[in-house]
C-alpha atoms as a PDB file:
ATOM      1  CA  UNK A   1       0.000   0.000   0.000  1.00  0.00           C
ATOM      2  CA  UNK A   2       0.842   3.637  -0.312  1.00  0.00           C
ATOM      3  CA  UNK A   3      -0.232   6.238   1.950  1.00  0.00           C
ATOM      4  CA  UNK A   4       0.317  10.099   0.933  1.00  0.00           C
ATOM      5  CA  UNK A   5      -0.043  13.615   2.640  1.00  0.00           C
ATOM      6  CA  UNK A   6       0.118  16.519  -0.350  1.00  0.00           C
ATOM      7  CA  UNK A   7       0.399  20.274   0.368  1.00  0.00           C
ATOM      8  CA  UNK A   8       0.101  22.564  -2.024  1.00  0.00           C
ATOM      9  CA  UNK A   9       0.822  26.670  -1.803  1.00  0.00           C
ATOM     10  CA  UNK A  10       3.810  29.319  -2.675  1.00  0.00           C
ATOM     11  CA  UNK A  11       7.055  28.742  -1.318  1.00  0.00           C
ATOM     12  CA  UNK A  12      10.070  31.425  -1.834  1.00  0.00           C
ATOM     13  CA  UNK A  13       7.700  33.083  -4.042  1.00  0.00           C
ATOM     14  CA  UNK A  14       7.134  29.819  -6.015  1.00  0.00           C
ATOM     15  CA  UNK A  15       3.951  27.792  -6.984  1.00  0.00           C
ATOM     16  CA  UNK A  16       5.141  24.822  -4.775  1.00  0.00           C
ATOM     17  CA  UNK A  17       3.801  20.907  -4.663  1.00  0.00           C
ATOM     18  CA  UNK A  18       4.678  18.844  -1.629  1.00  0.00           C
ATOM     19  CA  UNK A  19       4.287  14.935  -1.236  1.00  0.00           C
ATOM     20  CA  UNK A  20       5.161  12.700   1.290  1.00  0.00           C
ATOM     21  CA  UNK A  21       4.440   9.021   0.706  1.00  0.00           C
ATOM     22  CA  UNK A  22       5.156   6.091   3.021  1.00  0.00           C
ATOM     23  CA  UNK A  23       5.288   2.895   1.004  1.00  0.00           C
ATOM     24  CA  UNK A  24       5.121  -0.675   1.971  1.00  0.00           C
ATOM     25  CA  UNK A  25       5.060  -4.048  -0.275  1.00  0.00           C
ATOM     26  CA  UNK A  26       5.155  -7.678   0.891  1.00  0.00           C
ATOM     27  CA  UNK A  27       5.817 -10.648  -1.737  1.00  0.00           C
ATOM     28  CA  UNK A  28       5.404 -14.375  -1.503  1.00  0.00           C
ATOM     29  CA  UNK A  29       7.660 -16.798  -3.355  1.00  0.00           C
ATOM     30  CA  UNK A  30       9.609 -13.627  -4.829  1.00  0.00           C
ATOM     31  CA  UNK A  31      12.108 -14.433  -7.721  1.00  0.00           C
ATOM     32  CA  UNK A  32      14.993 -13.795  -7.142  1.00  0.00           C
ATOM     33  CA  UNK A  33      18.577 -14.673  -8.835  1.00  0.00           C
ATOM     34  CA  UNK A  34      20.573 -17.719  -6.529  1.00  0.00           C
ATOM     35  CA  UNK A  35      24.011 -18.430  -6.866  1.00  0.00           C
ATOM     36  CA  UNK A  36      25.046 -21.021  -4.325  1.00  0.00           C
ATOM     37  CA  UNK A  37      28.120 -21.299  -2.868  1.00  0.00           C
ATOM     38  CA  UNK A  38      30.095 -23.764  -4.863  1.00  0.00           C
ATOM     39  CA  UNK A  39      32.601 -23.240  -7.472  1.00  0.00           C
ATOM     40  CA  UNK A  40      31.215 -23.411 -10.860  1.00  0.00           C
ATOM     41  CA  UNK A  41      27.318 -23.922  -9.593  1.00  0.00           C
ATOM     42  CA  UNK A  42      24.864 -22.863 -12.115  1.00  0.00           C
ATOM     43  CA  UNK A  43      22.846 -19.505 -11.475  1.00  0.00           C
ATOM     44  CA  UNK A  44      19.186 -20.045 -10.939  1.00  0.00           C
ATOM     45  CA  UNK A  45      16.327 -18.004 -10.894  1.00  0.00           C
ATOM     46  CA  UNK A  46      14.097 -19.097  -7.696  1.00  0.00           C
ATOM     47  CA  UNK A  47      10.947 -18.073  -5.742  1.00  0.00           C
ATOM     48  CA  UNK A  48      13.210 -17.120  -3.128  1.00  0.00           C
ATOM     49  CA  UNK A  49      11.071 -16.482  -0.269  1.00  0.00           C
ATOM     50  CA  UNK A  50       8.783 -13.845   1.573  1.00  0.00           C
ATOM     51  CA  UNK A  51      10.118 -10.454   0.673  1.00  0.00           C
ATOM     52  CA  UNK A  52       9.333  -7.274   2.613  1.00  0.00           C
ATOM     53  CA  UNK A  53       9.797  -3.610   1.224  1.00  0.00           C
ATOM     54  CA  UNK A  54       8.726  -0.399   3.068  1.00  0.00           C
ATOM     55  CA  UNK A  55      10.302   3.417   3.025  1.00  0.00           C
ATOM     56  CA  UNK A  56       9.773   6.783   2.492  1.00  0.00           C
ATOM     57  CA  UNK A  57      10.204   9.368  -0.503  1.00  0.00           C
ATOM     58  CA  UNK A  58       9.249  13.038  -0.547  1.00  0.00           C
ATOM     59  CA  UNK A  59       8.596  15.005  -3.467  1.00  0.00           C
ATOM     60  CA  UNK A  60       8.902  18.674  -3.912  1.00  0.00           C
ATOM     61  CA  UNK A  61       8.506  20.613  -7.016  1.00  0.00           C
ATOM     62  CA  UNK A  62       8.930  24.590  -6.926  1.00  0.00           C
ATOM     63  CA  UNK A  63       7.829  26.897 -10.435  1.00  0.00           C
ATOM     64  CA  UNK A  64       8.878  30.571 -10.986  1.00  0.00           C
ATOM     65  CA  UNK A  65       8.236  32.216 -14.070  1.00  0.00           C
ATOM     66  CA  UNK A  66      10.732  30.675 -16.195  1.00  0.00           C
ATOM     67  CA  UNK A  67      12.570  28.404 -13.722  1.00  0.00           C
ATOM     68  CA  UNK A  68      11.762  24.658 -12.509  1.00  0.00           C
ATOM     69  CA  UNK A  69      13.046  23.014  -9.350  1.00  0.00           C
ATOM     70  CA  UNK A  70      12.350  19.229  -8.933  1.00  0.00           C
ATOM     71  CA  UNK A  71      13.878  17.094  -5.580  1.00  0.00           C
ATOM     72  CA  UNK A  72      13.072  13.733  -4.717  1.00  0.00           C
ATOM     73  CA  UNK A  73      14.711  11.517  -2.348  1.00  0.00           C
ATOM     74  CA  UNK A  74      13.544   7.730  -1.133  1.00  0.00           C
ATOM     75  CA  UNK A  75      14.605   6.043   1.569  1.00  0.00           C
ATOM     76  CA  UNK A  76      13.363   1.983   1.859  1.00  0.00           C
ATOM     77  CA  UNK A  77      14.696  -1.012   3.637  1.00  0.00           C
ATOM     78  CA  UNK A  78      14.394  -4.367   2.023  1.00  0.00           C
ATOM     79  CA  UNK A  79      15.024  -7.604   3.295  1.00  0.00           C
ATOM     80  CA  UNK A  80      14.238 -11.638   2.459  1.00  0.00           C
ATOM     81  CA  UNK A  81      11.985 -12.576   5.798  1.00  0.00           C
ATOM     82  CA  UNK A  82      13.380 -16.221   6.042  1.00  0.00           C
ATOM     83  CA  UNK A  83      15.372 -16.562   3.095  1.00  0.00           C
ATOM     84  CA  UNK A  84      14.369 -20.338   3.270  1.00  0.00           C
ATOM     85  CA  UNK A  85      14.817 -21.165  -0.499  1.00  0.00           C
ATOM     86  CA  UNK A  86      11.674 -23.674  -0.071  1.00  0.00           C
ATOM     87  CA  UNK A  87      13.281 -25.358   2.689  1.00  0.00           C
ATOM     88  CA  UNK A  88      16.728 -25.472   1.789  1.00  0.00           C
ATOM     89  CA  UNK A  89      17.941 -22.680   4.029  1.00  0.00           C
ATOM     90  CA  UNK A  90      20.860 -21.061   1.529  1.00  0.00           C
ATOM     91  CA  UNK A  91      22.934 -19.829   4.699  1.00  0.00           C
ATOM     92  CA  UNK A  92      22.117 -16.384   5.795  1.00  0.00           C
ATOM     93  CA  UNK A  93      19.303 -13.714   5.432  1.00  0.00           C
ATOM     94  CA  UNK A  94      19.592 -10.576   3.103  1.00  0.00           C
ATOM     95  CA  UNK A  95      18.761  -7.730   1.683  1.00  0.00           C
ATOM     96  CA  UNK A  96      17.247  -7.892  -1.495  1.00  0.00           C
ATOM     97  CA  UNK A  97      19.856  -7.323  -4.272  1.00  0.00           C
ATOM     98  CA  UNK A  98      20.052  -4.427  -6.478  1.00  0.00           C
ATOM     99  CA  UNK A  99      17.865  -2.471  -3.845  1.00  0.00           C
ATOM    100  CA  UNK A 100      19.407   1.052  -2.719  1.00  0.00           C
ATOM    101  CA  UNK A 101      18.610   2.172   0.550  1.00  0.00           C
ATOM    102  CA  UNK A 102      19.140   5.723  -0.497  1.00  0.00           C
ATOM    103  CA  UNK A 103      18.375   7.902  -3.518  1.00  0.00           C
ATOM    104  CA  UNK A 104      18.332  11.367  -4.236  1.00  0.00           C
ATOM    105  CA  UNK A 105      17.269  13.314  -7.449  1.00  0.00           C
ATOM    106  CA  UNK A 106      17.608  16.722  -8.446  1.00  0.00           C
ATOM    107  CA  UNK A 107      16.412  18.903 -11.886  1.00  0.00           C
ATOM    108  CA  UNK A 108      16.934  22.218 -12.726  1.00  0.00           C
ATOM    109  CA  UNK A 109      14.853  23.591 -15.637  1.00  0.00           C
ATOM    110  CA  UNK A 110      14.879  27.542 -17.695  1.00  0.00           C
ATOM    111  CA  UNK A 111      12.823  28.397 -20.091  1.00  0.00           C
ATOM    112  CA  UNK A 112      14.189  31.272 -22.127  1.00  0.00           C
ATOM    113  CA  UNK A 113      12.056  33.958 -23.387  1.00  0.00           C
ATOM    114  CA  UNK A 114      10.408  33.411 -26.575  1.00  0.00           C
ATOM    115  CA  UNK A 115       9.166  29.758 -25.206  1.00  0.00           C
ATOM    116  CA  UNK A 116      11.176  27.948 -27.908  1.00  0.00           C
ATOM    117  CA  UNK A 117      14.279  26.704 -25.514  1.00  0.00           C
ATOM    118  CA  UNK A 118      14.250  24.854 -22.765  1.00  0.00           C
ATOM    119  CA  UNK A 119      17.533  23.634 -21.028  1.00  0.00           C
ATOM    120  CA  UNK A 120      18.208  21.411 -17.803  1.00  0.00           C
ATOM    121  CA  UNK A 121      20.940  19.834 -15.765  1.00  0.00           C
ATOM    122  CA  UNK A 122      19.863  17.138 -13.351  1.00  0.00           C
ATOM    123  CA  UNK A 123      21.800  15.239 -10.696  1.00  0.00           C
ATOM    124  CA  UNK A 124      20.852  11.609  -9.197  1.00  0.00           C
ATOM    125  CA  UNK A 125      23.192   9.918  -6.317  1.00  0.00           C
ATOM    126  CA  UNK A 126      21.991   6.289  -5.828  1.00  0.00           C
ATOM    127  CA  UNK A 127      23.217   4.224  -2.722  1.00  0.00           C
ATOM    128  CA  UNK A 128      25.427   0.998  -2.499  1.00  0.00           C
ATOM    129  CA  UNK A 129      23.520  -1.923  -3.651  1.00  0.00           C
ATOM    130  CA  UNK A 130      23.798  -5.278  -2.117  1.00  0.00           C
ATOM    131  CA  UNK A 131      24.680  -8.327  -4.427  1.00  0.00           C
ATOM    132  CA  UNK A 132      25.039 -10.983  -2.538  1.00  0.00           C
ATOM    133  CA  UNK A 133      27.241 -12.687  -0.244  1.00  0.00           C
ATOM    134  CA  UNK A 134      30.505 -14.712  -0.227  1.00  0.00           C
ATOM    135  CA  UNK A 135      31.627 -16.924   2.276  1.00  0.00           C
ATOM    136  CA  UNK A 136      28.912 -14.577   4.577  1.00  0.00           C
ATOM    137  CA  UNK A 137      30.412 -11.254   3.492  1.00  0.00           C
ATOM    138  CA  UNK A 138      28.634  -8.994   1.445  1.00  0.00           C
ATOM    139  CA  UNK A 139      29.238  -7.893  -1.778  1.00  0.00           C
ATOM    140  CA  UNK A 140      28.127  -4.454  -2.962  1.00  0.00           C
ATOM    141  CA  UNK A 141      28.047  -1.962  -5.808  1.00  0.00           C
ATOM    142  CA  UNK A 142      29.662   1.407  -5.008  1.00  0.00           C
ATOM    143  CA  UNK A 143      26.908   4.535  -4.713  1.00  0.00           C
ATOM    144  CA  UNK A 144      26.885   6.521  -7.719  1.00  0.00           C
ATOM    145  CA  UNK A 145      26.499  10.281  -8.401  1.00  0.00           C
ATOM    146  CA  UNK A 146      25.775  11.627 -11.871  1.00  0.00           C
ATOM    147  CA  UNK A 147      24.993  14.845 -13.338  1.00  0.00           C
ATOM    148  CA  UNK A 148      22.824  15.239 -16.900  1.00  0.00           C
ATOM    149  CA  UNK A 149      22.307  17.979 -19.165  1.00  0.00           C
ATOM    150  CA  UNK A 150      20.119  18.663 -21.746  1.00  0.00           C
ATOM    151  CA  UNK A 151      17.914  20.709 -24.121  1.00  0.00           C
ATOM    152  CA  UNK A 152      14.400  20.505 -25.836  1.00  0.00           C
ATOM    153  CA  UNK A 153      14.107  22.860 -28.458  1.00  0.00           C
ATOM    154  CA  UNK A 154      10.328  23.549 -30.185  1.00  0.00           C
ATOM    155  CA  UNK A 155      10.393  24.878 -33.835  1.00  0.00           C
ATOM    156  CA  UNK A 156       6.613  25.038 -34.111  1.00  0.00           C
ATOM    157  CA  UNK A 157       4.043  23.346 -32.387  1.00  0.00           C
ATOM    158  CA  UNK A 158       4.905  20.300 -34.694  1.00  0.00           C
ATOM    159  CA  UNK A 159       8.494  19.555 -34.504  1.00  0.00           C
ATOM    160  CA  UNK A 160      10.647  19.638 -31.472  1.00  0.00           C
ATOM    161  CA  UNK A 161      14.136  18.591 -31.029  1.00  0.00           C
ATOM    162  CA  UNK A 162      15.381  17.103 -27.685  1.00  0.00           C
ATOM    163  CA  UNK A 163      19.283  16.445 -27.179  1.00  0.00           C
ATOM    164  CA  UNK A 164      21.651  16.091 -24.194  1.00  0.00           C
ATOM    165  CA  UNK A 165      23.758  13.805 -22.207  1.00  0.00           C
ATOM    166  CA  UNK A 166      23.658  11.604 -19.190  1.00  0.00           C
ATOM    167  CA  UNK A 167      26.099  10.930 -16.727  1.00  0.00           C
ATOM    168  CA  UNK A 168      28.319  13.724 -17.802  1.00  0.00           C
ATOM    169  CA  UNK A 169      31.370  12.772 -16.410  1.00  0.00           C
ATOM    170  CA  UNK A 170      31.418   8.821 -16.970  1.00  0.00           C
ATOM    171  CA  UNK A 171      30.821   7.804 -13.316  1.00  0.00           C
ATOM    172  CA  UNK A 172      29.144   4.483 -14.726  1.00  0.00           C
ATOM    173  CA  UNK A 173      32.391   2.160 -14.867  1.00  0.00           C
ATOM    174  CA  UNK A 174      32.986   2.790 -11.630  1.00  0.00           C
ATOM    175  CA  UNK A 175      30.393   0.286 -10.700  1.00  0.00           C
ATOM    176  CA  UNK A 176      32.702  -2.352 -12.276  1.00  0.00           C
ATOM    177  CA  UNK A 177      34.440  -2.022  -8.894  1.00  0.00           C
ATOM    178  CA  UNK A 178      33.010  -3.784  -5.991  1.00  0.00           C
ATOM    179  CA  UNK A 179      33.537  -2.984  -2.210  1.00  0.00           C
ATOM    180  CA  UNK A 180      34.821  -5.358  -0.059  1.00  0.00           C
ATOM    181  CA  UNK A 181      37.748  -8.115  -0.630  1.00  0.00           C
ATOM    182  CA  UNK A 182      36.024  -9.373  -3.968  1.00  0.00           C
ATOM    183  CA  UNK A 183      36.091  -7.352  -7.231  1.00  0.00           C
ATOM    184  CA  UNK A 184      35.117  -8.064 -10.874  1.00  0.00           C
ATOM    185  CA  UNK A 185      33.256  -6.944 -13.312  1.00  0.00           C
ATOM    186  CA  UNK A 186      29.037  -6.933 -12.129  1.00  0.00           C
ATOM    187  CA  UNK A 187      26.239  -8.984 -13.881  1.00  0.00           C
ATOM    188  CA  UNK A 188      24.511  -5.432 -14.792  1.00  0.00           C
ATOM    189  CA  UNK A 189      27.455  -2.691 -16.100  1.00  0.00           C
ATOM    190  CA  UNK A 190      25.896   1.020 -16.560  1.00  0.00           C
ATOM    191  CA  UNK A 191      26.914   2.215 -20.110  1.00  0.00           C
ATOM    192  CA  UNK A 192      28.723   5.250 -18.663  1.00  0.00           C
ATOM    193  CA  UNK A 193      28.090   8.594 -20.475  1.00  0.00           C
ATOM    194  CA  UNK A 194      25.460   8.117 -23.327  1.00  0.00           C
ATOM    195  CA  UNK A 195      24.578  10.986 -25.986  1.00  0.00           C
ATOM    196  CA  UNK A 196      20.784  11.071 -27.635  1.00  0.00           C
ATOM    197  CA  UNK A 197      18.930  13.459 -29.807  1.00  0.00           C
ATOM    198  CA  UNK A 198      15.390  12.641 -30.611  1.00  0.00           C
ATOM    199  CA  UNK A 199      13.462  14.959 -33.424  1.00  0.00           C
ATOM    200  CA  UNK A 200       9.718  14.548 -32.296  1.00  0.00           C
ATOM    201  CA  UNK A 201       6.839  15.546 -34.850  1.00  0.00           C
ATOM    202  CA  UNK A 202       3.147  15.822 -34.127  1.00  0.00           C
ATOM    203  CA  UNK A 203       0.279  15.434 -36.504  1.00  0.00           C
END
């Protein structure tokens, strides 16, 4: 379930939304990636066990004239409740993998006058993320911060260009780096810093 309280009102002489949302989810027999603890065991997919997710994220969007503010962080805890693997207990209980316990976003928008160009930066920092375990220590990817920029650029009410780039400063390899004393390269690489430009048209 989800439960929200919104406020809504001017804030540093901004129209300004508020949210705050506690969230809370509970799954039976959720899937899950195993990799047991033997040298050259096969990966499995399995309906790991009863899985419990609950946090918070607030939400809070601020709009001048010409000028956007949008901030979001979530916190949320997530573990396996028995981690029983259908009564084969696997050897310890976790936190559910590729789950960060902390994120933060950040988006700046300006529209310039004349309503044709609009340009952004935006920054996101995502928490460590647990993997998994080896010989009952745990394996984790580093937290990441990366910044984006971009433009959307309308030359008439049909065609509108959008362009940028994310994660300016190629923070995604770093990720190939785990903490701990085991390192290698991680099931699920980020690309690092991507380019796109997307011509839209309307009719």
């Amino acid at each position: 379930f989800d439960f929200s309280i919104n406020w809504q009102g001017e804030m540093a002489k901004a129209d300004t939304d508020t949210s705050l949302t506690w969230f809370q989810r509970r799954s039976k027999n959720q899937f899950a990636l195993w990799q047991p603890s033997v040298p050259n065991a096969p990966a499995s997919y399995f309906p790991m066990d009863d899985a419990r997710v609950h946090g918070i994220e607030l939400i809070q969007n601020m709009k001048w004239q010409r000028l956007n503010l949008s901030m979001a962080g979530t916190w949320q805890t997530s573990k396996y409740s028995g981690n029983n693997m259908g009564g084969n207990y696997n050897g310890m209980k976790s936190n559910i993998s590729y789950t960060p316990e902390w994120v933060w976003n950040a988006r700046l928008d300006y529209l310039f006058p004349g309503d044709k160009l609009n340009v952004f930066t935006e920054y996101t920092y995502t928490d460590k993320q647990f993997l998994g375990a080896d010989d009952n220590n745990g394996k984790y990817m580093q937290a990441l911060s990366t910044v984006d920029l971009g433009l959307k650029y309308a030359f008439d009410q049909n065609w509108k260009l959008s362009a940028g780039v994310n994660d300016l400063f190629n923070k995604g390899y770093d990720l190939r780096q785990i903490i701990g004393s085991y390192s290698s390269t991680l099931a699920y690489p980020l690309a690092g810093r991507m380019y796109y430009a997307t011509m839209e048209y309307k009719f």
